[in-house]
Protein backbone atom coordinates (compact mmCIF):
# COMPACT_ATOMS: atom_id res chain seq x y z
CA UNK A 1 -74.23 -30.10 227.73
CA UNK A 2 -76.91 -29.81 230.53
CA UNK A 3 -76.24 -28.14 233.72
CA UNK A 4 -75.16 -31.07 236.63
CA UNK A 5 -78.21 -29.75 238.39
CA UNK A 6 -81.13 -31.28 235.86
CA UNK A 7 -82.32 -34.74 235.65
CA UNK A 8 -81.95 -36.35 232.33
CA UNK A 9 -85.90 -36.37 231.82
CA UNK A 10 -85.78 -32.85 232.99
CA UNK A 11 -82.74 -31.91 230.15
CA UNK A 12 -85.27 -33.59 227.70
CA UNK A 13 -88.13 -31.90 228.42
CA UNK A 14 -85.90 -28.25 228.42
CA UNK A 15 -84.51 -28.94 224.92
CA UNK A 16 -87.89 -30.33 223.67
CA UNK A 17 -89.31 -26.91 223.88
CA UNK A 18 -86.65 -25.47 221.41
CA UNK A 19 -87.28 -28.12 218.97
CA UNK A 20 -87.70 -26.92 215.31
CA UNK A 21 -91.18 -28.39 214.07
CA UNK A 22 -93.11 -26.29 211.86
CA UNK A 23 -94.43 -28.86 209.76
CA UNK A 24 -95.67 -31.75 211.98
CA UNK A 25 -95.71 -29.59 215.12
CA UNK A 26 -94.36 -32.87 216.72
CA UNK A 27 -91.87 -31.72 219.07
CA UNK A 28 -89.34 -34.29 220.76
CA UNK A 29 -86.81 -33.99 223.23
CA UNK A 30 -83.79 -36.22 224.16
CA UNK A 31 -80.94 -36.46 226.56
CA UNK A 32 -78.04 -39.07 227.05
CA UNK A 33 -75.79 -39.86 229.74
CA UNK A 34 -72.12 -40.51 229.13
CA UNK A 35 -70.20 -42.29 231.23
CA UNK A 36 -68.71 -39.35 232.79
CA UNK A 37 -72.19 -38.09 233.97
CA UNK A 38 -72.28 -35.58 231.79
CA UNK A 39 -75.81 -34.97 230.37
CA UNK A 40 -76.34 -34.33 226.58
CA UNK A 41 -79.27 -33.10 224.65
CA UNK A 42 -81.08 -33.03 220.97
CA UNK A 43 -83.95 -32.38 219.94
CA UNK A 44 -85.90 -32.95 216.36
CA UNK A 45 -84.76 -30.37 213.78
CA UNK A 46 -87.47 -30.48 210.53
CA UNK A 47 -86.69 -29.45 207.08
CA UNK A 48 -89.43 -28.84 204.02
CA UNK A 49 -87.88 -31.88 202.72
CA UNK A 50 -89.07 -34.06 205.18
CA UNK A 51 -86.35 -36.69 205.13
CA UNK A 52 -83.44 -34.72 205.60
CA UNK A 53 -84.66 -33.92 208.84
CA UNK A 54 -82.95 -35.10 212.32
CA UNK A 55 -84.05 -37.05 214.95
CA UNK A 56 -83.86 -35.46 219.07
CA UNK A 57 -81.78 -38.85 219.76
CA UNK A 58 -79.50 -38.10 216.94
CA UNK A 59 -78.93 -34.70 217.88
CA UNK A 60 -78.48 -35.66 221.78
CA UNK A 61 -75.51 -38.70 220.44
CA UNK A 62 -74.38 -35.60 218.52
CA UNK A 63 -73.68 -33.73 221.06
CA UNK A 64 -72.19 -36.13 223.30
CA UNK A 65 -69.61 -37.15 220.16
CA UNK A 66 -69.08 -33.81 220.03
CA UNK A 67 -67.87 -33.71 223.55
CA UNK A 68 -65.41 -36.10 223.27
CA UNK A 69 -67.37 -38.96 224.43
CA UNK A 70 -68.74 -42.36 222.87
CA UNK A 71 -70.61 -44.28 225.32
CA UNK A 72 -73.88 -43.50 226.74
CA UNK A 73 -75.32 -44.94 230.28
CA UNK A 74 -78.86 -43.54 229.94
CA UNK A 75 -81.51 -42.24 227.85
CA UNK A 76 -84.44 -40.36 227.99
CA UNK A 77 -86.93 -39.18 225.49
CA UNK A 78 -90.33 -36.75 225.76
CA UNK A 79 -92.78 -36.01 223.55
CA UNK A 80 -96.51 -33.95 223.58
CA UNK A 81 -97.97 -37.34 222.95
CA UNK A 82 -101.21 -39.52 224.38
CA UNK A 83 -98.82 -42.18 225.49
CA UNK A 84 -94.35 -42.47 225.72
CA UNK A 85 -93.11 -42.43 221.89
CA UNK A 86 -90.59 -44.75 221.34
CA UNK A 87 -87.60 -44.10 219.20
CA UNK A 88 -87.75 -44.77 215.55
CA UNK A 89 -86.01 -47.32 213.61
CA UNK A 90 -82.83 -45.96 212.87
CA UNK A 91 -82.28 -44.22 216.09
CA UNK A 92 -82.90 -47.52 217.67
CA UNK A 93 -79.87 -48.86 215.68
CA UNK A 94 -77.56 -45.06 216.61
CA UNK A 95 -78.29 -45.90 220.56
CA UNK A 96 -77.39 -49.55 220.09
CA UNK A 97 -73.97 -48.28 218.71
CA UNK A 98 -73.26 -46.02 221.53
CA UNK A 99 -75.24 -47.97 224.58
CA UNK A 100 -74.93 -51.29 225.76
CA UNK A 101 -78.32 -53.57 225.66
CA UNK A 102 -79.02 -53.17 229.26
CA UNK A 103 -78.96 -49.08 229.23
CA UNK A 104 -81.77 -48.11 230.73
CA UNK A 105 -84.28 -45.43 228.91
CA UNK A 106 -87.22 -43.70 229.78
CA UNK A 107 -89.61 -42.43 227.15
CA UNK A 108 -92.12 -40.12 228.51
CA UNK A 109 -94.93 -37.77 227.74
CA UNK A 110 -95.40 -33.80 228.47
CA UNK A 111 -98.16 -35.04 231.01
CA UNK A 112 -96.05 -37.39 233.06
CA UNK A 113 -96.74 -40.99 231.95
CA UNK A 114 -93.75 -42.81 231.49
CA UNK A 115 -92.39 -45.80 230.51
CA UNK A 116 -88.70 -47.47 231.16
CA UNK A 117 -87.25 -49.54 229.07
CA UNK A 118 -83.67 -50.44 227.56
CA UNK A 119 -81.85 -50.42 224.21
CA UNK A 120 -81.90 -54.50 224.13
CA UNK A 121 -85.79 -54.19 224.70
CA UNK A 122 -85.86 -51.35 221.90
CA UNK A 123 -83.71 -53.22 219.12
CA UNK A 124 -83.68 -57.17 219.94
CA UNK A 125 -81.04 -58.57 217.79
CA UNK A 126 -79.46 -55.92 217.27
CA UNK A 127 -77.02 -55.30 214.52
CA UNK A 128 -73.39 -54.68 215.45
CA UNK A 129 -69.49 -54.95 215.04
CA UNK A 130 -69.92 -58.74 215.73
CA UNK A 131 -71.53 -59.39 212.59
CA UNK A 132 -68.57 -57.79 210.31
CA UNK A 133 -65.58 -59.87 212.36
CA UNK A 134 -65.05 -62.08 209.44
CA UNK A 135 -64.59 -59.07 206.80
């Protein structure tokens, strides 16, 4: 957990620089807000076997579940990159399960551009606990 004294984009960009990327060299950075206002951080762990790697927002949800908590409020990701990276796929789907569609989230570069967004905007039609209610 971050200290209460660093922005979310600032937790990001801390934990981004301990990222473990030897292969693609593509360090990311994330941090999550729970409801508490505690701040929570991942970043992108690598493996030689490139899928059975793990995301920065999986690792920051990670953390937060491992806190006791299972909501998050905000979001923010940072990467080295020419413009904000967006989350992949499946890590759109993981913040849909913990955020509501409104949550705001900023994806930002090392050089300052950012861009705001929120999980709704991210995953449209999302898939949730809705869609099972007849099983």
């Amino acid at each position: 957990m971050a200290t209460e004294q660093m922005t979310l984009l600032e937790t990001a960009r801390d934990v981004r620089e301990r990222a473990y990327a030897p292969y693609s060299r593509f360090k990311v950075g994330a941090a999550v807000r729970s409801p508490d206002g505690a701040i929570h951080a991942g970043c992108n762990v690598e493996n030689v076997a490139y899928p059975e790697g793990t995301c920065a927002e999986a690792g920051a949800i990670a953390a937060m579940i491992a806190a006791g908590q299972t909501r998050l409020t905000e979001v923010a990701v940072i990467a080295d990159s020419p413009a904000p990276v967006p989350p992949c796929g499946g890590c759109r789907q993981k913040l849909a399960e913990f955020g509501d569609a409104d949550t705001p989230v900023t994806l930002a570069t090392t050089d300052g551009v950012t861009l705001r967004t929120t999980i709704g905007d991210l995953l449209p039609g999302r898939f949730d606990a809705a869609h099972m209610a007849r099983s």
